[in-house]
C-alpha atoms as a PDB file:
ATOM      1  CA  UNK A   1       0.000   0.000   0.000  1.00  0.00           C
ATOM      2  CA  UNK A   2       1.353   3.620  -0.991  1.00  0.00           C
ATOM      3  CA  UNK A   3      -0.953   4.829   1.679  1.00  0.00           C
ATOM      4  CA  UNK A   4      -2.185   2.758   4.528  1.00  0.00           C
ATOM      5  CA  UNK A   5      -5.459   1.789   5.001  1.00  0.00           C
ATOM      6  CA  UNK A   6      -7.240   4.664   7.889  1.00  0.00           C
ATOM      7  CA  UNK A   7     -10.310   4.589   9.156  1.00  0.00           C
ATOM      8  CA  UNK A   8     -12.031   8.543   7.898  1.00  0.00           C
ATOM      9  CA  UNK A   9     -12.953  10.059  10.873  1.00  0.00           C
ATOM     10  CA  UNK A  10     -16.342  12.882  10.943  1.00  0.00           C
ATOM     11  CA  UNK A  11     -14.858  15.931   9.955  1.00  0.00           C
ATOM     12  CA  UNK A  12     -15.422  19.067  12.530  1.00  0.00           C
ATOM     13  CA  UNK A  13     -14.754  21.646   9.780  1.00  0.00           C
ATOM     14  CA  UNK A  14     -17.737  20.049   7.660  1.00  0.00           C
ATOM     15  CA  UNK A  15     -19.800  20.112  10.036  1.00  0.00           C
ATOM     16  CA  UNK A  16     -18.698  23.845  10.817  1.00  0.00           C
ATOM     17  CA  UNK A  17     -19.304  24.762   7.283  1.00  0.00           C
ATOM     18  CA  UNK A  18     -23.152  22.544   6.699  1.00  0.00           C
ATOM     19  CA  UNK A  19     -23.925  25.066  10.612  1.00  0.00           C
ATOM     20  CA  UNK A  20     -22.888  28.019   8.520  1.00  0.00           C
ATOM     21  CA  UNK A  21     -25.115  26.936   5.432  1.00  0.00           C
ATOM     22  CA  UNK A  22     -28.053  26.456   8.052  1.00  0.00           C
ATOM     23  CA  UNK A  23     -27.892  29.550   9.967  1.00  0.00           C
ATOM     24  CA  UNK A  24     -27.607  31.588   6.163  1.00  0.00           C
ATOM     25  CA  UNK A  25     -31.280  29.530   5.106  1.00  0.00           C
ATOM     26  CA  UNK A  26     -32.722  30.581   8.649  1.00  0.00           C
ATOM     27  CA  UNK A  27     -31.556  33.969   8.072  1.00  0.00           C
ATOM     28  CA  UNK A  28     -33.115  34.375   4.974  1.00  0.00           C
ATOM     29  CA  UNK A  29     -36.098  32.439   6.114  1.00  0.00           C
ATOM     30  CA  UNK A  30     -36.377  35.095   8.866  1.00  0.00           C
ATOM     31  CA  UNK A  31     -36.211  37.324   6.229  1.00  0.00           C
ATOM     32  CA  UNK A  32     -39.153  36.411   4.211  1.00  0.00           C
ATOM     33  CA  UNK A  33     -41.140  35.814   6.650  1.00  0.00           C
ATOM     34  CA  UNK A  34     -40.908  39.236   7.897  1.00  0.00           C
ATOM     35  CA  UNK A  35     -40.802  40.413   4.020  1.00  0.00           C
ATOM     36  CA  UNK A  36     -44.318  38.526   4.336  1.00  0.00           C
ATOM     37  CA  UNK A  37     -45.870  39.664   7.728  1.00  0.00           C
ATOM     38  CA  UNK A  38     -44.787  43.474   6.639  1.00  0.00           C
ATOM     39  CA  UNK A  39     -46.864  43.737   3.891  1.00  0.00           C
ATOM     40  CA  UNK A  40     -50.044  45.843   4.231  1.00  0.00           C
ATOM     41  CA  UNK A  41     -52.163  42.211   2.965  1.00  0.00           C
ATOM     42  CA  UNK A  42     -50.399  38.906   4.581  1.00  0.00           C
ATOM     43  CA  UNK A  43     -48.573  37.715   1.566  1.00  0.00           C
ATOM     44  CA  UNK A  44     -49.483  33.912   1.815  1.00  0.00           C
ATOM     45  CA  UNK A  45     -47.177  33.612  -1.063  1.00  0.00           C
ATOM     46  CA  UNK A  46     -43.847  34.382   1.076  1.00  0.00           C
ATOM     47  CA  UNK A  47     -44.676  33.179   3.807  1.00  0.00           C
ATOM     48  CA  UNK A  48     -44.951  29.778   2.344  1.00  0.00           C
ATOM     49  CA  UNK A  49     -41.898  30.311   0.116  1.00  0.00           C
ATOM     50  CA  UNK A  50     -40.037  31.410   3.690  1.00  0.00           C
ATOM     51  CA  UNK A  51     -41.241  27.997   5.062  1.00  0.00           C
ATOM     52  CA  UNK A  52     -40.082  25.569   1.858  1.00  0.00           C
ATOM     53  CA  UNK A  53     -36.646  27.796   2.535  1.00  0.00           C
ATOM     54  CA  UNK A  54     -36.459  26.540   5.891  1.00  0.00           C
ATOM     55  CA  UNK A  55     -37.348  23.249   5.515  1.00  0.00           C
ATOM     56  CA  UNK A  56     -35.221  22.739   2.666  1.00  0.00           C
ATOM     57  CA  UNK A  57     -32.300  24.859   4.335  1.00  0.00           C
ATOM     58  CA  UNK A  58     -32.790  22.219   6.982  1.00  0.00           C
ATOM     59  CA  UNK A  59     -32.765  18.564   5.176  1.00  0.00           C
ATOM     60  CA  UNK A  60     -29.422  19.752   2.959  1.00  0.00           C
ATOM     61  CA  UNK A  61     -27.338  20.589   5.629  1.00  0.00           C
ATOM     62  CA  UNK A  62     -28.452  17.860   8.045  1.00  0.00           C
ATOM     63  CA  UNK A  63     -25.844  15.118   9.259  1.00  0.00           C
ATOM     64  CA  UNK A  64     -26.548  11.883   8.222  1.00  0.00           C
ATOM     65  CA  UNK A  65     -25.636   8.610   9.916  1.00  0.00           C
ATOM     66  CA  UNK A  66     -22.792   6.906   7.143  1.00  0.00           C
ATOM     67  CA  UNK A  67     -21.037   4.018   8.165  1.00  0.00           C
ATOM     68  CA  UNK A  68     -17.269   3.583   8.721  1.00  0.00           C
ATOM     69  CA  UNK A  69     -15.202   3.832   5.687  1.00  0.00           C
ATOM     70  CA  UNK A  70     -11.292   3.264   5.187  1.00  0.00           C
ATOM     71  CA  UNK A  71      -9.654   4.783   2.544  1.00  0.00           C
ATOM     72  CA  UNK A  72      -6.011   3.995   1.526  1.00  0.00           C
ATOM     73  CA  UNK A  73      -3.779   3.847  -2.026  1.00  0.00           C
ATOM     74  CA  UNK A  74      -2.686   0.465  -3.305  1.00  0.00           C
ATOM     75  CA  UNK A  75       0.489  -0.681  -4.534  1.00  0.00           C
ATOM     76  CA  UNK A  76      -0.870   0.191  -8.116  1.00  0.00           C
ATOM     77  CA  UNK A  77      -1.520   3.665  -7.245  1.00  0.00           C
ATOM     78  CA  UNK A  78      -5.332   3.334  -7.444  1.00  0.00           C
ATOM     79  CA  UNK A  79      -7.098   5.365  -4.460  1.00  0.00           C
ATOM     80  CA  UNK A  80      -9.938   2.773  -2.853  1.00  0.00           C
ATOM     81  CA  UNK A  81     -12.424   3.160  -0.393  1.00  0.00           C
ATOM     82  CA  UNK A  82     -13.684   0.213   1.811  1.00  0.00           C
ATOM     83  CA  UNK A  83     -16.580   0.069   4.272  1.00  0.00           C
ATOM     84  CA  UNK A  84     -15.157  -0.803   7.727  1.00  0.00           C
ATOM     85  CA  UNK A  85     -17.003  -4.409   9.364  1.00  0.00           C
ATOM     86  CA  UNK A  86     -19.459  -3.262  11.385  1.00  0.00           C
ATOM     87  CA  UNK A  87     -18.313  -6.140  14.446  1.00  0.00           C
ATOM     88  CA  UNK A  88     -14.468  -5.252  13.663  1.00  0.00           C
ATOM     89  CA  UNK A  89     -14.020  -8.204  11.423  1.00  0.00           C
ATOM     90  CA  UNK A  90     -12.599  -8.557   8.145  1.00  0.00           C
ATOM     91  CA  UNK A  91     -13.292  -5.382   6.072  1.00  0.00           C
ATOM     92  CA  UNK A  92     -15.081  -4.649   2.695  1.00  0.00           C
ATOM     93  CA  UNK A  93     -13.039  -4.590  -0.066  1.00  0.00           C
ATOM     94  CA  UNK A  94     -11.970  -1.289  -1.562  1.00  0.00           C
ATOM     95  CA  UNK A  95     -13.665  -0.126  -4.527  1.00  0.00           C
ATOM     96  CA  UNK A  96     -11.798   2.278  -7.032  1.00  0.00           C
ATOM     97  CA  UNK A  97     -12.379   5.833  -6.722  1.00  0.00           C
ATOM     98  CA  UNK A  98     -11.596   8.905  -9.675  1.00  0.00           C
ATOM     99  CA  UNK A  99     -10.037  12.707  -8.159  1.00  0.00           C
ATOM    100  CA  UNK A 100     -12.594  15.215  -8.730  1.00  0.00           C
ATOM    101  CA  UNK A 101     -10.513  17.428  -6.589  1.00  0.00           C
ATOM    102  CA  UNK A 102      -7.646  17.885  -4.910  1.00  0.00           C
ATOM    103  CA  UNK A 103      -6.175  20.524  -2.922  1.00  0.00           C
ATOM    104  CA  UNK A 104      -4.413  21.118   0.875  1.00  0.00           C
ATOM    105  CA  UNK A 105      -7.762  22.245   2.148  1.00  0.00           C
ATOM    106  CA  UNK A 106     -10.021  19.059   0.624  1.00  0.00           C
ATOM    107  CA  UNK A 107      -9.731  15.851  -1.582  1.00  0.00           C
ATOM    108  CA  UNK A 108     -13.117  15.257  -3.389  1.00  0.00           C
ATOM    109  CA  UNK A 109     -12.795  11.735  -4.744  1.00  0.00           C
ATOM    110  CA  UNK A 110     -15.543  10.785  -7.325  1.00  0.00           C
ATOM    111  CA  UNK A 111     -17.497   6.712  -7.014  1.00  0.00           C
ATOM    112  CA  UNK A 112     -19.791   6.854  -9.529  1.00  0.00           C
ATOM    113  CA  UNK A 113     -22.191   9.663  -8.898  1.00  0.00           C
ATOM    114  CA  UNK A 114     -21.387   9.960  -5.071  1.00  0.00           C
ATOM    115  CA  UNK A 115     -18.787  12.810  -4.234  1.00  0.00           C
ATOM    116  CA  UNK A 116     -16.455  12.154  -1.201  1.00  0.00           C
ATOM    117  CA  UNK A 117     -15.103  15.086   0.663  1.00  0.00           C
ATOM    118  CA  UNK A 118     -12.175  14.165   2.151  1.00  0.00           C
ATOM    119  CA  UNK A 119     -11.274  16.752   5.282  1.00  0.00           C
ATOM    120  CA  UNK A 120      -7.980  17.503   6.843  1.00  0.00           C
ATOM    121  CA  UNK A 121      -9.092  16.855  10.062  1.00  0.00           C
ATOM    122  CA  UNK A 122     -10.318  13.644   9.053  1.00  0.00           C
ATOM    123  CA  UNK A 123      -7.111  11.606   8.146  1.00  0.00           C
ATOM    124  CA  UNK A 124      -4.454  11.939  10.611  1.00  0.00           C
ATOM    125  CA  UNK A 125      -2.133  14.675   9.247  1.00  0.00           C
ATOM    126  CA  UNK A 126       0.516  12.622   7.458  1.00  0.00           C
ATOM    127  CA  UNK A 127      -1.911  10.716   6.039  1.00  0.00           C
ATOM    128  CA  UNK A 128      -3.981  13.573   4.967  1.00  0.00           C
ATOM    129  CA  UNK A 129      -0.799  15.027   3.273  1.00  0.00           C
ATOM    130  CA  UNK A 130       0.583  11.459   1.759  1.00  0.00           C
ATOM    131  CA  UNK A 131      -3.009  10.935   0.215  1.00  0.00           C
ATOM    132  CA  UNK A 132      -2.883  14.775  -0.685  1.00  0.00           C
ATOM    133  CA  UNK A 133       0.436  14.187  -2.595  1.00  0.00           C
ATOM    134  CA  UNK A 134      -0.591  11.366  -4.083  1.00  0.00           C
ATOM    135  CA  UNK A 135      -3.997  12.163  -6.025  1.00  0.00           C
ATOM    136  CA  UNK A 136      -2.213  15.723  -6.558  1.00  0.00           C
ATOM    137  CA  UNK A 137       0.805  14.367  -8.551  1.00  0.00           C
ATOM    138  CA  UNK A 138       1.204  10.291  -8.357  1.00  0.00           C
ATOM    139  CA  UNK A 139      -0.398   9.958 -12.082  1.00  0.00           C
ATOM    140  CA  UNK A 140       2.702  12.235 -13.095  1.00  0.00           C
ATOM    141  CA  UNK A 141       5.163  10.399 -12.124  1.00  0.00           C
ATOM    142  CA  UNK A 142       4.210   6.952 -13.858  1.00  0.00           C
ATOM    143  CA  UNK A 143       3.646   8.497 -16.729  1.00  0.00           C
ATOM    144  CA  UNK A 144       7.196  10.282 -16.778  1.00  0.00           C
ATOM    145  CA  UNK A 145       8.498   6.967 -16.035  1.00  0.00           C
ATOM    146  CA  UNK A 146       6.739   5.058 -18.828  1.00  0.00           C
ATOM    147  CA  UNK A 147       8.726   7.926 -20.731  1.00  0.00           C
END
């Protein structure tokens, strides 16, 4: 393995950024609703448009419950992703995943239609920056040594 298998851990700054997202739908929310109330006739129509905001605001940004996933480079230089064994016996095994994007603040790796934001403070720190290095220029080097 070019990079070990690690467990991804729940990522604090993701969760920082989906409170942001919320609090910016509530605002604006807020906002219609009072757009709605302080209208000389109740405007129905905002009102309900400031509640389909909310709600909406509410079920993007949500956490959801995802299992525990490993992620690790094989000896081939593909980047996998395997689903942990929920009793701690033998894991998954790793499926293939594509870069969509790669930079020192995120890694978004691509399985089919499913986008996988990769944190920082996910991966232990070498890790992070091993995996980093990897999806940024790994695919450059074998091809300059094919050359």
């Amino acid at each position: 393995m070019l990079v070990p298998w690690t467990i991804v851990q729940p990522s604090r700054q993701a969760r920082r950024w989906r409170h942001m997202g919320l609090g910016i739908a509530i605002a604006s929310a807020l906002a219609l609703f009072a757009a709605a109330t302080a209208s000389s006739p109740f405007n129905l129509g905002l009102a309900v448009l400031a509640t389909v905001v909310g709600v909406v605001g509410w079920v993007v940004v949500r956490e959801r419950a995802a299992g525990s996933f490993e992620i690790g480079v094989s000896a081939i230089g593909t980047v996998e992703l395997r689903e942990c064994a929920p009793t701690g016996g033998a894991a998954v095994s790793g499926m293939p995943l594509s870069v969509s994007f790669a930079a020192p603040w995120l890694i978004s790796l691509r399985r089919g239609t499913m986008l996988i934001p990769i944190w920082p403070d996910c991966l232990p720190p070498s890790v992070f920056r091993q995996l980093w290095v990897h999806v940024r220029w790994g695919r450059a080097g074998q091809s300059d040594d094919e050359q």
